[in-house]
PDB file of N, CA and C in Angstrom:
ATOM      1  N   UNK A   1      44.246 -19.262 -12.739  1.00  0.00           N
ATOM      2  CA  UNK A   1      43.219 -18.582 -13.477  1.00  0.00           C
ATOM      3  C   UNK A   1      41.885 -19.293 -13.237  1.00  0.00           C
ATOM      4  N   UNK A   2      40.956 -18.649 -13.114  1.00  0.00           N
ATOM      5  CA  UNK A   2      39.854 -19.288 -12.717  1.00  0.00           C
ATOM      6  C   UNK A   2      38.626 -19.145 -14.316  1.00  0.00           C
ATOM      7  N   UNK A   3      38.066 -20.187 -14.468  1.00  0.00           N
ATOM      8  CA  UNK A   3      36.728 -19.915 -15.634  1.00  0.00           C
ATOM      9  C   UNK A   3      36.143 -19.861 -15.492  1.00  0.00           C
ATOM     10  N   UNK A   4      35.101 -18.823 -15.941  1.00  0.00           N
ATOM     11  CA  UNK A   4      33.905 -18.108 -16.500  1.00  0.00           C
ATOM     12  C   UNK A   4      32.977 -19.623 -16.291  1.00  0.00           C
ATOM     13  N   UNK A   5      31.937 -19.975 -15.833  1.00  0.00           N
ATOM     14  CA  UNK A   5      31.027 -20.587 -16.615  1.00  0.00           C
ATOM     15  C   UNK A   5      29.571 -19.732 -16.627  1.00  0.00           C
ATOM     16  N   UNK A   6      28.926 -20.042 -17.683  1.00  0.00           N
ATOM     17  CA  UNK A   6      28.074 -19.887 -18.294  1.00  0.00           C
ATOM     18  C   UNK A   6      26.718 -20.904 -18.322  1.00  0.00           C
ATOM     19  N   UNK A   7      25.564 -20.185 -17.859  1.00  0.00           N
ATOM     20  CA  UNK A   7      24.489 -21.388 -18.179  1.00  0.00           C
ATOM     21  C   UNK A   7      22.958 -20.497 -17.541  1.00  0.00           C
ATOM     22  N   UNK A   8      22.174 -21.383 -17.164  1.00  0.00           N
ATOM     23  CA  UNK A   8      21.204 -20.989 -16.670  1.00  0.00           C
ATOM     24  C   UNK A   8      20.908 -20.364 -15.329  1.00  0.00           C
ATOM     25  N   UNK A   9      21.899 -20.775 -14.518  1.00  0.00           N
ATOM     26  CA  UNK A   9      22.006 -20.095 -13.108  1.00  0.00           C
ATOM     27  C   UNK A   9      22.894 -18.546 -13.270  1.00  0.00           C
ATOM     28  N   UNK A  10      23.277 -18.392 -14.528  1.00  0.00           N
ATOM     29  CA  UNK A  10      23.594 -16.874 -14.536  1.00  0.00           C
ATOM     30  C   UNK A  10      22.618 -15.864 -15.403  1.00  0.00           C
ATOM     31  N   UNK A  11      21.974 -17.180 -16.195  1.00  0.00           N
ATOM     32  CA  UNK A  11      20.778 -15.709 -16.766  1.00  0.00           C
ATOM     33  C   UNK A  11      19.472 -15.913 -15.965  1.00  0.00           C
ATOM     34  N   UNK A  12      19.558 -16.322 -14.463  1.00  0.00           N
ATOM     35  CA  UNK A  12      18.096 -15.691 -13.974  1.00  0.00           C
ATOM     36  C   UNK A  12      18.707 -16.494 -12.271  1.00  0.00           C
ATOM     37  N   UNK A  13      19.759 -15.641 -11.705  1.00  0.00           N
ATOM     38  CA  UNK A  13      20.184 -15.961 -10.663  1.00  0.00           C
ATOM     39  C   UNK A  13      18.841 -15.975  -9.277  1.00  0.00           C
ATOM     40  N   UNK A  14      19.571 -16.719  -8.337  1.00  0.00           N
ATOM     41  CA  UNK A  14      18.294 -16.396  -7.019  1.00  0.00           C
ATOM     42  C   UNK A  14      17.916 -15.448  -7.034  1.00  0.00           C
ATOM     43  N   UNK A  15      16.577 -14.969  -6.922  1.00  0.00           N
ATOM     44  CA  UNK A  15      15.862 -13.784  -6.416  1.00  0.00           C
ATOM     45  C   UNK A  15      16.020 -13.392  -5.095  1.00  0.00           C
ATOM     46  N   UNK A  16      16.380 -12.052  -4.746  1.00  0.00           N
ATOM     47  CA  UNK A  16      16.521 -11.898  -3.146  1.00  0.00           C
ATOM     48  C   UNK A  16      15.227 -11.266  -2.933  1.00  0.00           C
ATOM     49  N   UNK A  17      14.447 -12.016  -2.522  1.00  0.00           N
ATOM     50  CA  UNK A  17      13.014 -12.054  -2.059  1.00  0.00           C
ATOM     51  C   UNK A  17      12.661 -10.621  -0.802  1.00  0.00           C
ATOM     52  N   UNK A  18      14.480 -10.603   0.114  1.00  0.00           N
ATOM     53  CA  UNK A  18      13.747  -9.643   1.303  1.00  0.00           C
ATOM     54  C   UNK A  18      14.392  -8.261   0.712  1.00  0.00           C
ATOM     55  N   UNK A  19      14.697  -7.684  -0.249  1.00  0.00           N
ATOM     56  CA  UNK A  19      14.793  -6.908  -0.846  1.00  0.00           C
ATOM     57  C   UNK A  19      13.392  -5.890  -0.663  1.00  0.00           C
ATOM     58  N   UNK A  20      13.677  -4.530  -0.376  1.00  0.00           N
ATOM     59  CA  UNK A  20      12.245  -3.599  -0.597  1.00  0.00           C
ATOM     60  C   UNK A  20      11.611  -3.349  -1.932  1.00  0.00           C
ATOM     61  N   UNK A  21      10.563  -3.391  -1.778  1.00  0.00           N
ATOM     62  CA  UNK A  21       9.718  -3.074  -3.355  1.00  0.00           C
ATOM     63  C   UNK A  21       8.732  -2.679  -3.196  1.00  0.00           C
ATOM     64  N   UNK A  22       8.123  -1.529  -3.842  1.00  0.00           N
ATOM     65  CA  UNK A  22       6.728  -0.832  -4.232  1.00  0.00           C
ATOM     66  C   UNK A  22       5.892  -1.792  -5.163  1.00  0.00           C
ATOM     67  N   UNK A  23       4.628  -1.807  -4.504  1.00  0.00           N
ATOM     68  CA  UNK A  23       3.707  -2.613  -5.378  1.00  0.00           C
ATOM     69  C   UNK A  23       2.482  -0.972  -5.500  1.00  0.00           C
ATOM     70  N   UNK A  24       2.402  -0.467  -6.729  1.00  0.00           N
ATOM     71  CA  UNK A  24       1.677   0.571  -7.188  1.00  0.00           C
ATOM     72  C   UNK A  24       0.457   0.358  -7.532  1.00  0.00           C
ATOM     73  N   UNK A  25      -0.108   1.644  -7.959  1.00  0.00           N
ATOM     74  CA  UNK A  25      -1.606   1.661  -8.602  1.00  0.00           C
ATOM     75  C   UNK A  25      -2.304   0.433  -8.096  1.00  0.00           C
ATOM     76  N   UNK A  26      -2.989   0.530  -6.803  1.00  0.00           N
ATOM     77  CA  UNK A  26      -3.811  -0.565  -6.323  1.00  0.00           C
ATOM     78  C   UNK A  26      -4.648   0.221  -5.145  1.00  0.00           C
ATOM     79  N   UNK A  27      -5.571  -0.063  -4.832  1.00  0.00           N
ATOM     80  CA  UNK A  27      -6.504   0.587  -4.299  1.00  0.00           C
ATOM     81  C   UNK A  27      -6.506   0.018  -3.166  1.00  0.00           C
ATOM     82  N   UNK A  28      -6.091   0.832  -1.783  1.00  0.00           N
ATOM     83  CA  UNK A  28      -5.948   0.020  -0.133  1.00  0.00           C
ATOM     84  C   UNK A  28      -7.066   0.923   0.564  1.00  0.00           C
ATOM     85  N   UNK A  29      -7.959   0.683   1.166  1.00  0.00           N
ATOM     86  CA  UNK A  29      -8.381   1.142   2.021  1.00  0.00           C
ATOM     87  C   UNK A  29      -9.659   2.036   1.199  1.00  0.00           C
ATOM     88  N   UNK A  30      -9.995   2.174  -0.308  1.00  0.00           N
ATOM     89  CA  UNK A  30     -10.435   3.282  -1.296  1.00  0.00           C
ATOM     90  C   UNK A  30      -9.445   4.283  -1.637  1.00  0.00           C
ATOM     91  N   UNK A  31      -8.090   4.227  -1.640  1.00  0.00           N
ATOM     92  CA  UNK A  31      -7.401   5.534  -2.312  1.00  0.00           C
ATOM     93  C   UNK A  31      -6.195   4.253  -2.894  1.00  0.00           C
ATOM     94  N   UNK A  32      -5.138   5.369  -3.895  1.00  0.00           N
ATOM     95  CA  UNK A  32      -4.406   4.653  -4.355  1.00  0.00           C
ATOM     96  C   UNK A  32      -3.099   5.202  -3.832  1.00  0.00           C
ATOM     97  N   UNK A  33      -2.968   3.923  -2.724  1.00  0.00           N
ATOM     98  CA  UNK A  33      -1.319   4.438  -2.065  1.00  0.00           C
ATOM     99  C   UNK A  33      -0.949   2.885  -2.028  1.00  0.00           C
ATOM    100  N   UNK A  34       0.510   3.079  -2.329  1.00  0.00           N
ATOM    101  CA  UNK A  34       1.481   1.926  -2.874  1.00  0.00           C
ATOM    102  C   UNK A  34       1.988   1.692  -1.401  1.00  0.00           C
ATOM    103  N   UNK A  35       2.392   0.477  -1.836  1.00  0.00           N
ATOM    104  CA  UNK A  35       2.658  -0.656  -0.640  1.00  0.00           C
ATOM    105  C   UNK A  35       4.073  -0.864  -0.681  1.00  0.00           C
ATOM    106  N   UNK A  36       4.804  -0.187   0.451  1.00  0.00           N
ATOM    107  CA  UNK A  36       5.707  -0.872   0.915  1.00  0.00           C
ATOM    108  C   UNK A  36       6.366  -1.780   1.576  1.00  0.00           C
ATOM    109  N   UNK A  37       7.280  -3.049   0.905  1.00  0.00           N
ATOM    110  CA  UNK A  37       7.318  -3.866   1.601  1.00  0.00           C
ATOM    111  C   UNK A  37       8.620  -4.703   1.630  1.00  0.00           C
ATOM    112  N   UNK A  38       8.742  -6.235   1.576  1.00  0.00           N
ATOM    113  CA  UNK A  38       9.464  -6.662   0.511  1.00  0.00           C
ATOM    114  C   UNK A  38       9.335  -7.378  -0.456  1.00  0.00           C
ATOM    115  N   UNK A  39      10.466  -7.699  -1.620  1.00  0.00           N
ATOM    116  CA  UNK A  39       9.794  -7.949  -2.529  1.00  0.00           C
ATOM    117  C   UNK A  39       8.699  -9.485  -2.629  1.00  0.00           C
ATOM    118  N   UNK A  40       9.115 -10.460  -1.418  1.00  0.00           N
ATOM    119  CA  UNK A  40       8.075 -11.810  -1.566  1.00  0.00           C
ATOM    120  C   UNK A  40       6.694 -10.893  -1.000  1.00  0.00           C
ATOM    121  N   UNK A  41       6.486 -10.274  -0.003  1.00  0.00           N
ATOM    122  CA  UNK A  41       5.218  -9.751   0.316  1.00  0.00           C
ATOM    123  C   UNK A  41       4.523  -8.842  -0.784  1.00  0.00           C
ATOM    124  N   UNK A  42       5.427  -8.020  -1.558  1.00  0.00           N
ATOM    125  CA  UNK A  42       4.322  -7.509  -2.709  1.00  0.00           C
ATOM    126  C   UNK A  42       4.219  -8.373  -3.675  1.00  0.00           C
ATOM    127  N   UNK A  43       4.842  -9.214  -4.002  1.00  0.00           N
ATOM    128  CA  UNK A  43       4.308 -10.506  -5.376  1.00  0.00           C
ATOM    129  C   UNK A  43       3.162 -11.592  -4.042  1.00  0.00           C
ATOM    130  N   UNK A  44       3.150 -11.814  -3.252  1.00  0.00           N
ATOM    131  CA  UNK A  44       2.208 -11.839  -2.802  1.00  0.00           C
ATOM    132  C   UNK A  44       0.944 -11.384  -2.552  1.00  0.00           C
ATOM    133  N   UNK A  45       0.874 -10.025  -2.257  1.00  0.00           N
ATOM    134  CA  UNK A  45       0.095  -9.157  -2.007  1.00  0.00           C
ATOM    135  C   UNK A  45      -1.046  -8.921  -3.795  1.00  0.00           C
ATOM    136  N   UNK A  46       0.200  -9.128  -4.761  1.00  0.00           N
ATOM    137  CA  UNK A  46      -0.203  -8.649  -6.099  1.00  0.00           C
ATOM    138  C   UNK A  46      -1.307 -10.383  -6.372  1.00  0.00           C
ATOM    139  N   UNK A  47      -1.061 -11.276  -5.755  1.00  0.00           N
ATOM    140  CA  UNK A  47      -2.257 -12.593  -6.198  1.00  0.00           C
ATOM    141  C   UNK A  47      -3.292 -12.506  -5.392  1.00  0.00           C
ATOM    142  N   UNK A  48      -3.780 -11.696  -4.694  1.00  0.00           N
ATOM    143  CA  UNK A  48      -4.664 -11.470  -3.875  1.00  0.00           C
ATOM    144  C   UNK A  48      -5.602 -10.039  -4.332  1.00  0.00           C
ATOM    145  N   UNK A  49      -5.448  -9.914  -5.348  1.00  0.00           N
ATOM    146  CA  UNK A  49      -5.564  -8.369  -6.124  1.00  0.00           C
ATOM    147  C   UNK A  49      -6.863  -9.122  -7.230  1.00  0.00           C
ATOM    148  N   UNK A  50      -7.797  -8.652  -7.341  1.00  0.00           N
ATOM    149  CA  UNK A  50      -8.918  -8.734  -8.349  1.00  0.00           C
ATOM    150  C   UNK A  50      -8.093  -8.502  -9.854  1.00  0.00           C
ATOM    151  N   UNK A  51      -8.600  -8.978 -10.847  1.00  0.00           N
ATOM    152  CA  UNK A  51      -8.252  -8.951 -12.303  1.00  0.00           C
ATOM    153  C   UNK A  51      -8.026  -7.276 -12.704  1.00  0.00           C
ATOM    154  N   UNK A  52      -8.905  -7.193 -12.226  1.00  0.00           N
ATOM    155  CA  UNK A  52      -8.407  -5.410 -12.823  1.00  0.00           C
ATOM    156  C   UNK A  52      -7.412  -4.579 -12.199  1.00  0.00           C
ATOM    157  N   UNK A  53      -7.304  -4.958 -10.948  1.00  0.00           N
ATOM    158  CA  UNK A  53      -6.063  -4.063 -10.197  1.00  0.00           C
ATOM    159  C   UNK A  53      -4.822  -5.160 -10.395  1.00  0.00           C
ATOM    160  N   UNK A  54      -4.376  -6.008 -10.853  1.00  0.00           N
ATOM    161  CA  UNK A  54      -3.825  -6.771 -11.226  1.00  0.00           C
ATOM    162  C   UNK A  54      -3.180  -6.260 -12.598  1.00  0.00           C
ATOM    163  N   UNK A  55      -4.126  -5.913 -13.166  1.00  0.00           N
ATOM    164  CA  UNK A  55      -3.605  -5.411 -14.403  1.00  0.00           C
ATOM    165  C   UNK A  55      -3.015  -3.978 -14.673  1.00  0.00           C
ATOM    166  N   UNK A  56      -3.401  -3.115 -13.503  1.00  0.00           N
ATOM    167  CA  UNK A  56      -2.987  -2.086 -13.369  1.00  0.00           C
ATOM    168  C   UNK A  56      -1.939  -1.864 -12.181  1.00  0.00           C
ATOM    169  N   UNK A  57      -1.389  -2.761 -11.838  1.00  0.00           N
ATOM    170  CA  UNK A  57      -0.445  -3.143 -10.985  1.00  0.00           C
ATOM    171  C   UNK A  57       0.953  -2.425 -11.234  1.00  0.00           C
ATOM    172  N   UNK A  58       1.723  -2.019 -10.354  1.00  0.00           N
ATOM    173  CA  UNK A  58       3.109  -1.359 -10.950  1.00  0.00           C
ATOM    174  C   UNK A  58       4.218  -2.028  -9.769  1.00  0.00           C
ATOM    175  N   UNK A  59       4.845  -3.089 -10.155  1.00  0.00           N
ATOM    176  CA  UNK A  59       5.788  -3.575  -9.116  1.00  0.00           C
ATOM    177  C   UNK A  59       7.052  -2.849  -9.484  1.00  0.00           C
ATOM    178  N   UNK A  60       7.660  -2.292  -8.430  1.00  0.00           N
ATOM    179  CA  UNK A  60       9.218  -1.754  -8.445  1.00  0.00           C
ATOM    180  C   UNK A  60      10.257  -2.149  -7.511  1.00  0.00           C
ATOM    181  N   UNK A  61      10.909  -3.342  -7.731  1.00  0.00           N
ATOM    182  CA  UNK A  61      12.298  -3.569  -6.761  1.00  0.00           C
ATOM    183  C   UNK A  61      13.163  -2.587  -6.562  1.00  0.00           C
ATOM    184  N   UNK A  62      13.716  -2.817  -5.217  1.00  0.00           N
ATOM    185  CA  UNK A  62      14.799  -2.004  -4.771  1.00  0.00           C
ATOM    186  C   UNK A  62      15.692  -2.280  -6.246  1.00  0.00           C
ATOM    187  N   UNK A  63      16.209  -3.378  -6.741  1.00  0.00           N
ATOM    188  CA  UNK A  63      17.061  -3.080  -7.789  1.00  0.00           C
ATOM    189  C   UNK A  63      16.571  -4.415  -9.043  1.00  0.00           C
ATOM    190  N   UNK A  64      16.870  -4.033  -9.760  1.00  0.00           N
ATOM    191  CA  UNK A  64      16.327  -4.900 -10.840  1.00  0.00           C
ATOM    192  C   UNK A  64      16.524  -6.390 -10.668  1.00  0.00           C
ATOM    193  N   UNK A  65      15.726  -7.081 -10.941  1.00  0.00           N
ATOM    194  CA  UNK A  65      15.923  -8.172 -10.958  1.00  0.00           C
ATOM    195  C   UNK A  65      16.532  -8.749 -12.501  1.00  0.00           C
ATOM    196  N   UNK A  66      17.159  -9.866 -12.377  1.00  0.00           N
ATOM    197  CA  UNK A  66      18.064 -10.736 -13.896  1.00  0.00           C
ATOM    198  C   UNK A  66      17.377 -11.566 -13.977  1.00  0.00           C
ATOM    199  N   UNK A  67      15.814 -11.960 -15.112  1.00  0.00           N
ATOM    200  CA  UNK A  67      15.471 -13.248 -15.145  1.00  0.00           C
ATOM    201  C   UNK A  67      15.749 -13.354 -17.037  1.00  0.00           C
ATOM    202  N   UNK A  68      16.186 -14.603 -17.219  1.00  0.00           N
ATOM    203  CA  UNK A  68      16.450 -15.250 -18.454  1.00  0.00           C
ATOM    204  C   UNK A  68      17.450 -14.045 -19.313  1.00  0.00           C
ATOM    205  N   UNK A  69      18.676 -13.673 -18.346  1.00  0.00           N
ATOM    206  CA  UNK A  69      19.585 -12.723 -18.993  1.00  0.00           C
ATOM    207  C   UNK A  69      19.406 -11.449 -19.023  1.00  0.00           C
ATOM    208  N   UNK A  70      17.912 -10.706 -18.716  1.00  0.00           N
ATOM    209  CA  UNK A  70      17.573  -9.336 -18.847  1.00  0.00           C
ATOM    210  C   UNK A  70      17.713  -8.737 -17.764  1.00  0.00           C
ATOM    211  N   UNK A  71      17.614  -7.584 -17.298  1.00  0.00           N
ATOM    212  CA  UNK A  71      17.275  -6.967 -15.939  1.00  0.00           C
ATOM    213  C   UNK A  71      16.136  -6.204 -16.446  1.00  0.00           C
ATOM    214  N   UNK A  72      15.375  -6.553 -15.206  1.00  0.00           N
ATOM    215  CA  UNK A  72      13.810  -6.145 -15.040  1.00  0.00           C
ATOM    216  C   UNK A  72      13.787  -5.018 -13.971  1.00  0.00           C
ATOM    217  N   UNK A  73      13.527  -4.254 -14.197  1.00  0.00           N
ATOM    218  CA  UNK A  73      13.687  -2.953 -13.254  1.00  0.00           C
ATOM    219  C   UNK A  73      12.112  -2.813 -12.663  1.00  0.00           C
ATOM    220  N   UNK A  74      11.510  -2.971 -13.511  1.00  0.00           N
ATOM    221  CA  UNK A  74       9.944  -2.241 -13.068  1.00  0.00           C
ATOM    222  C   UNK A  74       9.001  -3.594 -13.753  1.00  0.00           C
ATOM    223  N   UNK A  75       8.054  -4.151 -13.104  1.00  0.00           N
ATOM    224  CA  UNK A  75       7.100  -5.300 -13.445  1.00  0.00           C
ATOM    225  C   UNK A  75       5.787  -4.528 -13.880  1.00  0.00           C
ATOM    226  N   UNK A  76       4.890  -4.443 -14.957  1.00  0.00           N
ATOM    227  CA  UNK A  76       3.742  -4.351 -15.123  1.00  0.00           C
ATOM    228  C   UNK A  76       2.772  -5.434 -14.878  1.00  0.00           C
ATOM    229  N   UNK A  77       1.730  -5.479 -14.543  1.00  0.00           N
ATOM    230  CA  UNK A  77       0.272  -5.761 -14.655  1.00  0.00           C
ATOM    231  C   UNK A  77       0.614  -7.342 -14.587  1.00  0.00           C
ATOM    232  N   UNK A  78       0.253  -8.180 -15.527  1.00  0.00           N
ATOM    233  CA  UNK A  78       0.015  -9.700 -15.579  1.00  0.00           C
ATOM    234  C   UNK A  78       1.901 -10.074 -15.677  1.00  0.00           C
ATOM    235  N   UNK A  79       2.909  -8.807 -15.925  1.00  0.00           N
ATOM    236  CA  UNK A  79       4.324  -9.523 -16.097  1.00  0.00           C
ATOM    237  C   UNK A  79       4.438  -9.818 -14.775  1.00  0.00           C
ATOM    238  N   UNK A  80       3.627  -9.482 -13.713  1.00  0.00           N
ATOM    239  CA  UNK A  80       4.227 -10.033 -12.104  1.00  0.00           C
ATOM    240  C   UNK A  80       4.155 -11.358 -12.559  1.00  0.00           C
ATOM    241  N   UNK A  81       2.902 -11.686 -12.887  1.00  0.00           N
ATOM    242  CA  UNK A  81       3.157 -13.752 -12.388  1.00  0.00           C
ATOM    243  C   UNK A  81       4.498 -14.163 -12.489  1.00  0.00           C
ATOM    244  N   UNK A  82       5.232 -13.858 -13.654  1.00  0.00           N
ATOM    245  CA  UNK A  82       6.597 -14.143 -13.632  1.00  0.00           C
ATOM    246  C   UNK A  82       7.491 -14.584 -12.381  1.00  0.00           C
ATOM    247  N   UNK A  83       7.090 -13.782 -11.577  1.00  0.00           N
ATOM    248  CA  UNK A  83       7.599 -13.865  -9.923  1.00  0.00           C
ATOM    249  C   UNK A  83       6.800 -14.547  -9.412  1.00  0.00           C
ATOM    250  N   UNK A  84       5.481 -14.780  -9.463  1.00  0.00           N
ATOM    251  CA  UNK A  84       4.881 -15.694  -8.767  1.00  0.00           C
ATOM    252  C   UNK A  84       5.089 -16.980  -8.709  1.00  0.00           C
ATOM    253  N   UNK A  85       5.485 -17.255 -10.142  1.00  0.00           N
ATOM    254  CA  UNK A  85       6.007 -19.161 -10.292  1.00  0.00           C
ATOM    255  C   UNK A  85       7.124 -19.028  -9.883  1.00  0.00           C
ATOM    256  N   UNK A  86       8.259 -17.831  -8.846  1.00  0.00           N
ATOM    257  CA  UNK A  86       9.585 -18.399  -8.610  1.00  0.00           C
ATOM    258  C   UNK A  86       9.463 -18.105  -7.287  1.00  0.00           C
ATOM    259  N   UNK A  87       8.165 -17.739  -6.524  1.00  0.00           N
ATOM    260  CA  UNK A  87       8.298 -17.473  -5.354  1.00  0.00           C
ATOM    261  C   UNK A  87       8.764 -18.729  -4.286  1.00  0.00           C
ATOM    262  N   UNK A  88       9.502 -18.111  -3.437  1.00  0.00           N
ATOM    263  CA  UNK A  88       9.615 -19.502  -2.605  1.00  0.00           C
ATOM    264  C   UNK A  88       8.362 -20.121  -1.435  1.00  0.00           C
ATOM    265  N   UNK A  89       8.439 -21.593  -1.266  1.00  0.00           N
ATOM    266  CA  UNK A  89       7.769 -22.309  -1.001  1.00  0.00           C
ATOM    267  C   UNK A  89       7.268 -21.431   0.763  1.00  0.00           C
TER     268      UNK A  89
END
């Protein structure tokens, strides 16, 4: 029989960074068309974004991410940084 453990590496497992994700409502070129990519290039893409399109930001992973036990399906506005402090080096 094998046990269950429990701890911090199960409520906010590795992020799979090359996963696809829409980074929304952001203005490329003067129009508003969303960026496809993966997900380290749009949490990238989203710190390079002025305060206001930042805030109007719409990140969407291919599938939800698990940080601190929840699944996060869809990131708003300033909740990206969240991903920014786990991006890899």
């Amino acid at each position: 029989m094998t046990e269950a453990t429990w701890g911090d590496a199960t409520k906010t497992p590795d992020i799979e960074w090359t996963m696809s994700a829409s980074l929304a409502n952001v203005v490329r070129g003067g129009e508003d068309v969303p960026e496809v990519t993966n997900l380290q290039a749009a949490v990238r893409a989203w710190t390079t974004l002025d305060p206001a399109h930042r805030d109007q930001a719409v990140l969407t992973p291919e599938r939800p991410i698990l940080l601190d036990g929840a699944s996060v399906p869809v990131f708003h506005g300033e909740a990206i940084a969240v991903l920014v402090e786990r991006l890899p080096g």
